[in-house]
N, C-alpha and C. Protein backbone atom coordinates (compact mmCIF):
# COMPACT_ATOMS: atom_id res chain seq x y z
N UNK A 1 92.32 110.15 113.44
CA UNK A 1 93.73 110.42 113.27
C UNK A 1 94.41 110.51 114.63
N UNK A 2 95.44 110.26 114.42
CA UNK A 2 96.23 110.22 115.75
C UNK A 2 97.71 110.61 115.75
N UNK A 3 97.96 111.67 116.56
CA UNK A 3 99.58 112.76 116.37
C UNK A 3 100.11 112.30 117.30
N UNK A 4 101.48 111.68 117.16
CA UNK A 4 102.57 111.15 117.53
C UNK A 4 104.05 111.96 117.51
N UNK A 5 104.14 113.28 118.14
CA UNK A 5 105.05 113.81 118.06
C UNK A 5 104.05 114.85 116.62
N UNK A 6 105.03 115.02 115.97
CA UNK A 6 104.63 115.98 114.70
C UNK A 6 104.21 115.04 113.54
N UNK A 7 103.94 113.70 113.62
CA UNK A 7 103.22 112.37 112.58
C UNK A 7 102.47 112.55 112.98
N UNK A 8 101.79 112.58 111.94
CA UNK A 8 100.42 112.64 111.94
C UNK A 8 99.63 110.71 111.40
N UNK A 9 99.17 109.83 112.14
CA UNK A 9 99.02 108.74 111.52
C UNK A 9 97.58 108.11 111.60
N UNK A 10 97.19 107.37 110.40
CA UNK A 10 95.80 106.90 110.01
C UNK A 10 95.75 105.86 111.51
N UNK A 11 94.26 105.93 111.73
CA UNK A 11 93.88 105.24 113.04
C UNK A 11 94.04 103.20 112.92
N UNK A 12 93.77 102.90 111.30
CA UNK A 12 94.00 101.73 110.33
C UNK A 12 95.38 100.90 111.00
N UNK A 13 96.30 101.77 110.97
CA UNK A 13 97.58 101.27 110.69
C UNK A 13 97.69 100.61 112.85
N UNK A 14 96.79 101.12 113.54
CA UNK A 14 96.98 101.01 114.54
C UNK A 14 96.24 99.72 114.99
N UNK A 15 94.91 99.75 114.29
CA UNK A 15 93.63 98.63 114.93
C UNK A 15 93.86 97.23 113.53
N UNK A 16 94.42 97.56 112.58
CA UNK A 16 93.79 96.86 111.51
C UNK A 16 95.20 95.58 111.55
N UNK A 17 94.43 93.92 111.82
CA UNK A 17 95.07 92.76 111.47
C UNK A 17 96.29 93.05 110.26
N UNK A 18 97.42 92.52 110.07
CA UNK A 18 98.14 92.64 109.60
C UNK A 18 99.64 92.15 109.71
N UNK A 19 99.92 91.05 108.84
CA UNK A 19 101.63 90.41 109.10
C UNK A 19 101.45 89.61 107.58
N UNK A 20 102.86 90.10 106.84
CA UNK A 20 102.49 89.45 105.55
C UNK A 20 103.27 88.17 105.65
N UNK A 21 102.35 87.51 104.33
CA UNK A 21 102.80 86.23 104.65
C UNK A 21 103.30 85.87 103.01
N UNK A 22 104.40 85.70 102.89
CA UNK A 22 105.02 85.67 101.60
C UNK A 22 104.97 84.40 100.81
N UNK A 23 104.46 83.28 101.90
CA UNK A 23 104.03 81.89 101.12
C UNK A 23 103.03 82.20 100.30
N UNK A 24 102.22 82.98 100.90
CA UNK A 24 100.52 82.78 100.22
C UNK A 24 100.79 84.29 99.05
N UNK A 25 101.56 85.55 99.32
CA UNK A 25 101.54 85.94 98.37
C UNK A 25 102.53 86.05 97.27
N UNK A 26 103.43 85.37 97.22
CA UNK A 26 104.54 85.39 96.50
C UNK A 26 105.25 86.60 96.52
N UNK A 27 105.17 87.87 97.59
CA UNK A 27 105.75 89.03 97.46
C UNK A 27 105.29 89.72 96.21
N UNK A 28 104.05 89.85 96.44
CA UNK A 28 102.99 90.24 95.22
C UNK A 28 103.09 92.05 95.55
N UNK A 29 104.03 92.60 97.09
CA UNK A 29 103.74 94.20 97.18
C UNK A 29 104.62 94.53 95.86
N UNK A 30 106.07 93.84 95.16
CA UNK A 30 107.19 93.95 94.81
C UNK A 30 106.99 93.58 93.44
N UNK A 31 105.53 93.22 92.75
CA UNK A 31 105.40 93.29 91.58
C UNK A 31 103.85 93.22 90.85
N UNK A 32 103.22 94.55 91.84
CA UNK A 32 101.72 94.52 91.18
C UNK A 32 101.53 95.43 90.40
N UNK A 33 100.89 95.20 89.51
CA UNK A 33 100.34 95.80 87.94
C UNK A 33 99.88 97.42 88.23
N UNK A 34 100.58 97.90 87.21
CA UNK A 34 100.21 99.30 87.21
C UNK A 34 101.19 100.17 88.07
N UNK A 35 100.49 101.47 87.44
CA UNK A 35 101.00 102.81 88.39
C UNK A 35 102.52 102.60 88.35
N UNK A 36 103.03 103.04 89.58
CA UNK A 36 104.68 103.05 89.64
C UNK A 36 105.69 102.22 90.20
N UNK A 37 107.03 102.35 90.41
CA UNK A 37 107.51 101.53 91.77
C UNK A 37 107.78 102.14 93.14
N UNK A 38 107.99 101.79 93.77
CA UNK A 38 108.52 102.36 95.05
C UNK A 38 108.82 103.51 95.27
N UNK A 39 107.84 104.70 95.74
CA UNK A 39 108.55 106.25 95.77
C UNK A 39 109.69 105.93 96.33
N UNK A 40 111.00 106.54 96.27
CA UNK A 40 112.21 107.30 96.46
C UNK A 40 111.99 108.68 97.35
N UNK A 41 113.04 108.99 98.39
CA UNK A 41 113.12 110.27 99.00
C UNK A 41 114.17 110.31 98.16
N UNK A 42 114.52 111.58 98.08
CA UNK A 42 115.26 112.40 97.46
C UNK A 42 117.29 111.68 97.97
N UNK A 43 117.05 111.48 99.30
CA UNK A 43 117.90 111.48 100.54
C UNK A 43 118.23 110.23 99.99
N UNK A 44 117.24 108.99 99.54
CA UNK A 44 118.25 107.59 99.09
C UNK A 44 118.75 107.64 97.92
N UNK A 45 118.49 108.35 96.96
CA UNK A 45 119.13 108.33 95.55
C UNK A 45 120.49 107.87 95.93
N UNK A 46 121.60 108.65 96.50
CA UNK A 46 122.45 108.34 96.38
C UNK A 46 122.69 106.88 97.13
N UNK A 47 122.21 106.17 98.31
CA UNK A 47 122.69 105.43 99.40
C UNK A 47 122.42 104.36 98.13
N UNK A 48 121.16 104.27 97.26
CA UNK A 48 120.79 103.34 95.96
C UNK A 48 121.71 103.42 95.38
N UNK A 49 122.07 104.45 94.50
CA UNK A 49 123.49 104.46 93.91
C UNK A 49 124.46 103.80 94.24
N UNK A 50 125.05 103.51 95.32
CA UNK A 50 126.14 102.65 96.45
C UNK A 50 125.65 101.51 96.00
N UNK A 51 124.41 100.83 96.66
CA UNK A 51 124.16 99.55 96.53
C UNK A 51 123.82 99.17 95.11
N UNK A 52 123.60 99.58 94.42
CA UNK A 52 123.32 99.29 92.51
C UNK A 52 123.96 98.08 92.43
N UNK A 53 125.59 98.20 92.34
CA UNK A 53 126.44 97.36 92.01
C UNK A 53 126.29 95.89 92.88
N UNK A 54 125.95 95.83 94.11
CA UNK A 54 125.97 94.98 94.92
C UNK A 54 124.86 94.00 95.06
N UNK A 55 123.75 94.51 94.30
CA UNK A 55 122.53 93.94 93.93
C UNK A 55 122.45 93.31 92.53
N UNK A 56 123.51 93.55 91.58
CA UNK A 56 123.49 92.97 90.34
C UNK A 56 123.55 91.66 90.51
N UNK A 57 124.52 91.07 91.48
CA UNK A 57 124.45 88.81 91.57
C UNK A 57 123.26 88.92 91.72
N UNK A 58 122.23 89.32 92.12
CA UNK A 58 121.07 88.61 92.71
C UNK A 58 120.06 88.75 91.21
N UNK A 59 120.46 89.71 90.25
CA UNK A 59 119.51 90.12 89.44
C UNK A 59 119.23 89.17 88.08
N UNK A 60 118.00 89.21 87.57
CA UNK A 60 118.19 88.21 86.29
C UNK A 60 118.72 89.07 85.00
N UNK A 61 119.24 88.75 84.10
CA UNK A 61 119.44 89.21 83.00
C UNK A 61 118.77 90.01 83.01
N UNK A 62 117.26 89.94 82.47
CA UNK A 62 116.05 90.26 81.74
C UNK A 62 116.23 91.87 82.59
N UNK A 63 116.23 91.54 84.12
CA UNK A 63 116.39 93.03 84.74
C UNK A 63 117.36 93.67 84.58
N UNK A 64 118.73 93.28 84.30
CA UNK A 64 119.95 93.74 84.56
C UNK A 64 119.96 94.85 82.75
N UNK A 65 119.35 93.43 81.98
CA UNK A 65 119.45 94.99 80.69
C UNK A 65 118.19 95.90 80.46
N UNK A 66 116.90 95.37 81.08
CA UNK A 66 115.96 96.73 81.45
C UNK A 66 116.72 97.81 82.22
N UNK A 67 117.42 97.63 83.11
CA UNK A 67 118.27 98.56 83.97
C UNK A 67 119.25 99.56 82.90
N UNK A 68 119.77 98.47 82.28
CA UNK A 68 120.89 99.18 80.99
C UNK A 68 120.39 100.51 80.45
N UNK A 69 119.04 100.09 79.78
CA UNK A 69 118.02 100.80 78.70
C UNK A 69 117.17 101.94 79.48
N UNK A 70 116.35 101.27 80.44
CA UNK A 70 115.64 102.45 81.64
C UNK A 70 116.35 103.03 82.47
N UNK A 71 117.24 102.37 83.25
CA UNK A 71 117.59 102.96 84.14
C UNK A 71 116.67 102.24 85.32
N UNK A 72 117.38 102.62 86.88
CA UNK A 72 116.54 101.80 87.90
C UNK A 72 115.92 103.36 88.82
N UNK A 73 116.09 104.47 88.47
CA UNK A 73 115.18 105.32 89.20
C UNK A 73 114.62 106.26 88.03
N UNK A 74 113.25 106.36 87.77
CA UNK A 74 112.22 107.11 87.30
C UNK A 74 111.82 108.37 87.99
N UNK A 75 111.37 109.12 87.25
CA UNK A 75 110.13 110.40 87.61
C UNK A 75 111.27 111.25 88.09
N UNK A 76 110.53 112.59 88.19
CA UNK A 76 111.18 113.75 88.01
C UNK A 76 111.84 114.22 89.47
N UNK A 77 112.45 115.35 89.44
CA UNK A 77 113.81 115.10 91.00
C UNK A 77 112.33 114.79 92.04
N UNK A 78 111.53 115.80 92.20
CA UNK A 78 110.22 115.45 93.88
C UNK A 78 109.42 114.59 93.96
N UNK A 79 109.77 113.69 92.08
CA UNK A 79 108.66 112.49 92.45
C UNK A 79 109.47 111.46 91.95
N UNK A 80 110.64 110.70 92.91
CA UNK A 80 111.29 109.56 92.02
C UNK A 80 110.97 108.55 92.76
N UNK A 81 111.22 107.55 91.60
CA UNK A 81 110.84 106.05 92.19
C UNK A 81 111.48 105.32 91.37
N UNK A 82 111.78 104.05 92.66
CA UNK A 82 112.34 102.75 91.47
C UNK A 82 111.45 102.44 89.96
N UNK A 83 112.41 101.97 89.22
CA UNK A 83 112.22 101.60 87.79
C UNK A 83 111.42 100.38 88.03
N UNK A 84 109.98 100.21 87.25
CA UNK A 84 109.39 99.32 87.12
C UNK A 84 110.03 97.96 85.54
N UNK A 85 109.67 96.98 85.35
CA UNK A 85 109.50 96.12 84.13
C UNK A 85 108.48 96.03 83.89
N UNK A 86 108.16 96.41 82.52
CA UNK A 86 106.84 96.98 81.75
C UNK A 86 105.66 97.04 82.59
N UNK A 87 105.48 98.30 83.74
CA UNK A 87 104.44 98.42 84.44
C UNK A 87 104.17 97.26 85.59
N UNK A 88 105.07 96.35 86.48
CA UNK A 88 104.77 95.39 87.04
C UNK A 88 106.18 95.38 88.09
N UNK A 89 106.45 94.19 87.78
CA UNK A 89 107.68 93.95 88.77
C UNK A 89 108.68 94.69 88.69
N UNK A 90 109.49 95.06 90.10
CA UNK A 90 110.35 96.25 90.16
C UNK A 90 111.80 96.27 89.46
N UNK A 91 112.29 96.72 89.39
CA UNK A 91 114.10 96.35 88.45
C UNK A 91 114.71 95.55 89.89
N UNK A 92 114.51 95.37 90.91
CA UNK A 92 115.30 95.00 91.79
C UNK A 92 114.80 93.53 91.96
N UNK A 93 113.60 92.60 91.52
CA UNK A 93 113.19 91.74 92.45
C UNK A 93 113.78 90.58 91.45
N UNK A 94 113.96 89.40 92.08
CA UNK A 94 114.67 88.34 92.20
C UNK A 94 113.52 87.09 92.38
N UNK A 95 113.25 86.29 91.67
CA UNK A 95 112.32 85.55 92.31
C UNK A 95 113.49 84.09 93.15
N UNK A 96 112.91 83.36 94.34
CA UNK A 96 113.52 82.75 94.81
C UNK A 96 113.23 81.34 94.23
N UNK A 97 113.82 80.15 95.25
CA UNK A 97 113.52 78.55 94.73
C UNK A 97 111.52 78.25 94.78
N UNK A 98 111.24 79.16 95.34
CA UNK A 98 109.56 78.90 95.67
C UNK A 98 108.75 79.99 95.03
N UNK A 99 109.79 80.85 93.91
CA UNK A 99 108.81 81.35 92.67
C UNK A 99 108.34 82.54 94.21
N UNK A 100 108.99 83.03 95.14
CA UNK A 100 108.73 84.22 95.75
C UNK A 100 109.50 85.76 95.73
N UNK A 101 108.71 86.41 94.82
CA UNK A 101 109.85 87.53 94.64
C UNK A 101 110.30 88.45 95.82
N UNK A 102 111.13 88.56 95.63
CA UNK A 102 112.32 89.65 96.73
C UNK A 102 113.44 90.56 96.14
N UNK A 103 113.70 91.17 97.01
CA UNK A 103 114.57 92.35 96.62
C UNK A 103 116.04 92.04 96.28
N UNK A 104 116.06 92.06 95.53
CA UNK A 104 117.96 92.42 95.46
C UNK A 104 118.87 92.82 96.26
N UNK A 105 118.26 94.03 96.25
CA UNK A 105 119.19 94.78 97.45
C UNK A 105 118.86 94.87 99.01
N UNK A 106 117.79 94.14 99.36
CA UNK A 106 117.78 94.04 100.92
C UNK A 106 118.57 92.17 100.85
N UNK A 107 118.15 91.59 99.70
CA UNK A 107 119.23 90.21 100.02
C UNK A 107 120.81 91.04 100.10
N UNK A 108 121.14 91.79 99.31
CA UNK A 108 122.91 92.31 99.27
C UNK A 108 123.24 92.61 100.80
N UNK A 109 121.76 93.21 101.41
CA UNK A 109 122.16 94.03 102.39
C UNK A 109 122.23 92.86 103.25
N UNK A 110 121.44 92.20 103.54
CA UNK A 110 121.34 90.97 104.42
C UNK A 110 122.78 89.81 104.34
N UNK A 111 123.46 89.72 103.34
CA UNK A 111 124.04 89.47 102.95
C UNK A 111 125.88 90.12 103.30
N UNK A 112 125.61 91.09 103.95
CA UNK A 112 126.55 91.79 104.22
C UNK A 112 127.48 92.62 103.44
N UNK A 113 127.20 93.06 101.97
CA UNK A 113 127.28 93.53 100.98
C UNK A 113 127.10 95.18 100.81
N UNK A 114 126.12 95.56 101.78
CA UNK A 114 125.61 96.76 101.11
C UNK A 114 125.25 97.19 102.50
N UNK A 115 125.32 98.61 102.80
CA UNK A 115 124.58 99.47 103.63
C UNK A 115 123.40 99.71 103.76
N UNK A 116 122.88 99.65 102.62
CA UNK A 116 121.41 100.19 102.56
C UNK A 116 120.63 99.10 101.70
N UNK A 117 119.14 98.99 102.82
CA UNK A 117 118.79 97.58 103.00
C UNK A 117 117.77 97.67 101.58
N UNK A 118 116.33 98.64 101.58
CA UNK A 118 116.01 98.90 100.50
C UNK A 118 115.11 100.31 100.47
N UNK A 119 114.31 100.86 99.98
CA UNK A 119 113.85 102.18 100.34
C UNK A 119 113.04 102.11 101.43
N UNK A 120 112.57 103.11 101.89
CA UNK A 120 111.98 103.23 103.38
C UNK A 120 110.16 103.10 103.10
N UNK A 121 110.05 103.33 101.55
CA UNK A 121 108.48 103.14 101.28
C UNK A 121 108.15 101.62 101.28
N UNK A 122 109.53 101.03 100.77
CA UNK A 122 109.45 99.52 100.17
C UNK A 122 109.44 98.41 101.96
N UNK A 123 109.95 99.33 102.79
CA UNK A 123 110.53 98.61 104.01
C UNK A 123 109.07 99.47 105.20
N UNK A 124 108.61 100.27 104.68
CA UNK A 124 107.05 100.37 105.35
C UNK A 124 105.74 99.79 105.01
N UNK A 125 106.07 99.34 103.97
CA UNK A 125 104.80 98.97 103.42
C UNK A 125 103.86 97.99 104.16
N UNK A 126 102.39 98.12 103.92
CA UNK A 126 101.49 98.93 103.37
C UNK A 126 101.22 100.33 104.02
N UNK A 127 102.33 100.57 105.07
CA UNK A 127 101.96 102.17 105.23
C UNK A 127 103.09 103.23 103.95
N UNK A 128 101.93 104.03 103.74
CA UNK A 128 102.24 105.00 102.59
C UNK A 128 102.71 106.36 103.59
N UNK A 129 104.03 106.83 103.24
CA UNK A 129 104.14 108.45 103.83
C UNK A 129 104.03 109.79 103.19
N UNK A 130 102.51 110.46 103.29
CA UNK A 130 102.42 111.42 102.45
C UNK A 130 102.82 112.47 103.40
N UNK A 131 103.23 114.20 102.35
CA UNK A 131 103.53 115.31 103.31
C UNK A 131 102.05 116.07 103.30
N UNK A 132 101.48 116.51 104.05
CA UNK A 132 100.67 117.47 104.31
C UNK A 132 101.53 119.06 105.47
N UNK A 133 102.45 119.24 105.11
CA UNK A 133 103.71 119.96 105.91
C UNK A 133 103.82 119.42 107.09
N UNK A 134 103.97 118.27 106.92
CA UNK A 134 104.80 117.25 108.03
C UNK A 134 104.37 115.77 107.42
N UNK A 135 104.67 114.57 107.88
CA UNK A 135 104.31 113.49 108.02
C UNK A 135 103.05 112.49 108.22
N UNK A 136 101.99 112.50 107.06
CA UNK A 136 101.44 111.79 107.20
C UNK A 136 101.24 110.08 107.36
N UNK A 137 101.19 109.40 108.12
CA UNK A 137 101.31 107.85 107.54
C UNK A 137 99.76 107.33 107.33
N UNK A 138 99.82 106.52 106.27
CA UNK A 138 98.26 106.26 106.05
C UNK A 138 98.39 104.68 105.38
N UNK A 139 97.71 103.80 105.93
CA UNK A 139 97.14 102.31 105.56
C UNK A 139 96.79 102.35 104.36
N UNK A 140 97.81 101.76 102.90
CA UNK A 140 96.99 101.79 101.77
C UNK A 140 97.62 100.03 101.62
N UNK A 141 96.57 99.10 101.54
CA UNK A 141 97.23 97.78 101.50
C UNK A 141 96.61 97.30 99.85
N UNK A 142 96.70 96.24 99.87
CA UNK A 142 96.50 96.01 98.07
C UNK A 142 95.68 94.79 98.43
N UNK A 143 94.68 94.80 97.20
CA UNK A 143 94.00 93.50 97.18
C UNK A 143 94.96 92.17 97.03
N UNK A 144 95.91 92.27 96.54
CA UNK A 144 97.24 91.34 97.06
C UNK A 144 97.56 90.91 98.25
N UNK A 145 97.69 91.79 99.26
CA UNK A 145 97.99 91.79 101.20
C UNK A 145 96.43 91.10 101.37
N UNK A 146 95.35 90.76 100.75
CA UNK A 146 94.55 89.41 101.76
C UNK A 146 94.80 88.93 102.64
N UNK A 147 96.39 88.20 102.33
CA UNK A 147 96.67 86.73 103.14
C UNK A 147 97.20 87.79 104.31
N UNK A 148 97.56 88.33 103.99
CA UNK A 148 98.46 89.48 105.40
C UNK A 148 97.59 90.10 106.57
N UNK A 149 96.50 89.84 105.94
CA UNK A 149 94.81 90.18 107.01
C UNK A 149 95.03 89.12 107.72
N UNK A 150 95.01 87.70 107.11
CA UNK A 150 94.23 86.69 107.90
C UNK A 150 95.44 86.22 108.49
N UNK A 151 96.88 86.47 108.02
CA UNK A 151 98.25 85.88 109.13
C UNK A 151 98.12 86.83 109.99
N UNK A 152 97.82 88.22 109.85
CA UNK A 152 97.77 89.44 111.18
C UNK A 152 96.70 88.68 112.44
N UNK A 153 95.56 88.50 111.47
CA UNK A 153 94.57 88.20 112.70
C UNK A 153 95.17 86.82 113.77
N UNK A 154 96.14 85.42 112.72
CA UNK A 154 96.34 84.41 113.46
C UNK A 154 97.14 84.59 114.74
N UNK A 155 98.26 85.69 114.27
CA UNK A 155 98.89 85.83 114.62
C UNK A 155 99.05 87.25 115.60
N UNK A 156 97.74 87.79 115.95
CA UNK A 156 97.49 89.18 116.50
C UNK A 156 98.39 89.83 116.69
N UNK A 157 98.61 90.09 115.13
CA UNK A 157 99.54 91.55 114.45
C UNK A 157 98.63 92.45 113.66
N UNK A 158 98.82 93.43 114.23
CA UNK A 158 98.94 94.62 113.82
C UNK A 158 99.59 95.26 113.06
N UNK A 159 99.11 96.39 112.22
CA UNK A 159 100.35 96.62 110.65
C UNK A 159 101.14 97.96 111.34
N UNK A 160 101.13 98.24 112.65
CA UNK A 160 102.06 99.30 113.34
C UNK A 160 103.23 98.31 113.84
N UNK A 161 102.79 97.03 114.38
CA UNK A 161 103.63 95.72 114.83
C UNK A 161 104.34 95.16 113.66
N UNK A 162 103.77 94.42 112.59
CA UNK A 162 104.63 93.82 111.23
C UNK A 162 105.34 95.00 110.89
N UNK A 163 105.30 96.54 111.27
CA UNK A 163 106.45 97.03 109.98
C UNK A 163 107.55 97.66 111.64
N UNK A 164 107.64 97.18 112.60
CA UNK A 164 107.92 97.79 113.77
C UNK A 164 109.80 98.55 112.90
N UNK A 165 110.31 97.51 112.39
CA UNK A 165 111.87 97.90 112.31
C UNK A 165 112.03 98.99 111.16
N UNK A 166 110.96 98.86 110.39
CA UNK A 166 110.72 100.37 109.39
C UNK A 166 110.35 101.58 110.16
N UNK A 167 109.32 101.41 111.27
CA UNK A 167 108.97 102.67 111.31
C UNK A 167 109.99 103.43 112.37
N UNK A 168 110.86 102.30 113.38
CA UNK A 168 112.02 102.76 114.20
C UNK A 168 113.68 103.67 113.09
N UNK A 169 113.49 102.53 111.89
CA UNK A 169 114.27 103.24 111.03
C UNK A 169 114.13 104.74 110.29
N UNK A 170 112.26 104.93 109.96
CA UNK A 170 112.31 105.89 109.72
C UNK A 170 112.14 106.98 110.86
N UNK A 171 111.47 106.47 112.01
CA UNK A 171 111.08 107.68 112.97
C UNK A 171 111.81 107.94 114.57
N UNK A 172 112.52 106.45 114.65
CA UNK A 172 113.52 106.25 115.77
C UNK A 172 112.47 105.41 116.83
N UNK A 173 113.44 105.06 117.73
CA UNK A 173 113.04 103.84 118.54
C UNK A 173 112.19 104.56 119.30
N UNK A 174 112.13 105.86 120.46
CA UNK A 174 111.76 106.91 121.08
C UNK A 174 110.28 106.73 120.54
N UNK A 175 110.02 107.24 119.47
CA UNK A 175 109.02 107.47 118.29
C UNK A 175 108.16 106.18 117.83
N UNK A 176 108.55 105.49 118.38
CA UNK A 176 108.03 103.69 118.25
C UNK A 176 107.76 103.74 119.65
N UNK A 177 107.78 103.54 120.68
CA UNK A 177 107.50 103.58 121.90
C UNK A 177 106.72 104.67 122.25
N UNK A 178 106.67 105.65 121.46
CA UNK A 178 105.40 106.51 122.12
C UNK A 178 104.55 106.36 121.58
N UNK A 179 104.41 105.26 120.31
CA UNK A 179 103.69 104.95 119.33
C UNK A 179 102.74 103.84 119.93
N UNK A 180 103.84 102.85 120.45
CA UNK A 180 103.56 101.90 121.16
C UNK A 180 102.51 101.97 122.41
N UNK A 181 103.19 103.15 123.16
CA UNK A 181 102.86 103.23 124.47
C UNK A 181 101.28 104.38 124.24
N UNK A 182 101.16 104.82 122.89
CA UNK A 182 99.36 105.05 122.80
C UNK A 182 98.55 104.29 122.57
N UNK A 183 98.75 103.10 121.90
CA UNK A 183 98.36 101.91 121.70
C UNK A 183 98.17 100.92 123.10
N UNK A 184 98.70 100.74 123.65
CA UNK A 184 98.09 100.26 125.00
C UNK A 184 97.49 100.72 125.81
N UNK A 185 97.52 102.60 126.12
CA UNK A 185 96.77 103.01 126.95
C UNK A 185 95.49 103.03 126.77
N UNK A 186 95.20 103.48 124.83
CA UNK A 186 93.93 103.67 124.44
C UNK A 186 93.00 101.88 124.13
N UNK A 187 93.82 101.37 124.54
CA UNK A 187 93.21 99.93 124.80
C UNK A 187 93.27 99.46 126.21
N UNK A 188 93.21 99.87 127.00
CA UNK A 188 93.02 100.22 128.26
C UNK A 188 94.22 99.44 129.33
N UNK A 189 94.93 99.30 128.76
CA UNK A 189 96.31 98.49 129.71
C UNK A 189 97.57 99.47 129.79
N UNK A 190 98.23 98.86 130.34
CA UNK A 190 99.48 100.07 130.38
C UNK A 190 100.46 99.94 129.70
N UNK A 191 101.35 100.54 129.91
CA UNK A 191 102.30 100.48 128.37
C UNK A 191 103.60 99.94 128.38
């Protein structure tokens, strides 16, 4: 383990190949079987709320009246998460011209539409943030992320490197650079 300020983070997320590659998985993080969708902090409910509306062009029917009937945030106020379609793909994803699913609302946001791009679990992934009374980050990738091993290795990325603009969003640029700058020393170069 390795403490970065008061983060506490898995040693994985630092050494382990990693850059996804959305040809080879079709954006398979955004609609794999089972369990839930995307934890929610408490803190985006509302910024989601804002963008709802702005993500509907991008949405298909099929999601837009699951949304009607479910609703797009689940589980109770300390454990919410986006609304899944029957256990699988999220209420938000969109598949593109190459059958690759994506978000709704980071296209709105990209798009210049919306403030808020998409949740901070969905925009870290495969790092997971649990609390142990502070900040844990921990490497949980999916037998899906394969191809994201072998584009990390082509491409000598690292899964602290592929999620760099998530973890500056969630922890600040400061907090990325000291992140950074343990990562080169403990590999013996400078920073």
């Amino acid at each position: 383990m390795i403490l970065i300020e008061d983060i506490l983070i898995d040693e994985n997320i630092i050494s382990t190949p990693f850059s996804c590659d959305l040809g080879a998985c079709k954006g398979a993080c955004c609609t794999i079987t089972g369990g839930e969708g995307a934890p929610l902090d408490i803190s985006e409910v509302e910024l989601l709320q804002k963008a709802f509306s702005h993500a509907i062009p991008y949405l298909s029917q099929n999601s837009i009246e699951y949304i009607e009937k479910h609703g797009y945030i689940s589980g109770a106020e300390n454990d919410l998460s986006v609304t899944c379609i029957d256990n699988k793909d999220c209420v938000f994803v969109f598949y593109d011209e190459h059958h690759i699913a994506k978000c709704a609302l980071e296209k709105s946001y990209f798009d210049g539409n919306s403030l808020f791009r998409k949740p901070i679990s969905c925009h870290l992934f495969p790092i997971r943030v649990k609390n142990f009374g502070g900040d844990y980050l921990s490497f949980s990738p999916f037998e899906e992320c394969k191809p994201a091993y072998n584009h990390g290795i082509s491409t000598h990325t690292n899964s602290y490197e592929s999620v760099k603009e998530a973890l500056i969003r969630a922890y600040g640029e400061d907090w990325y650079m000291e992140l950074r700058n343990y990562v080169k020393e403990t590999e013996g170069g400078t920073p």
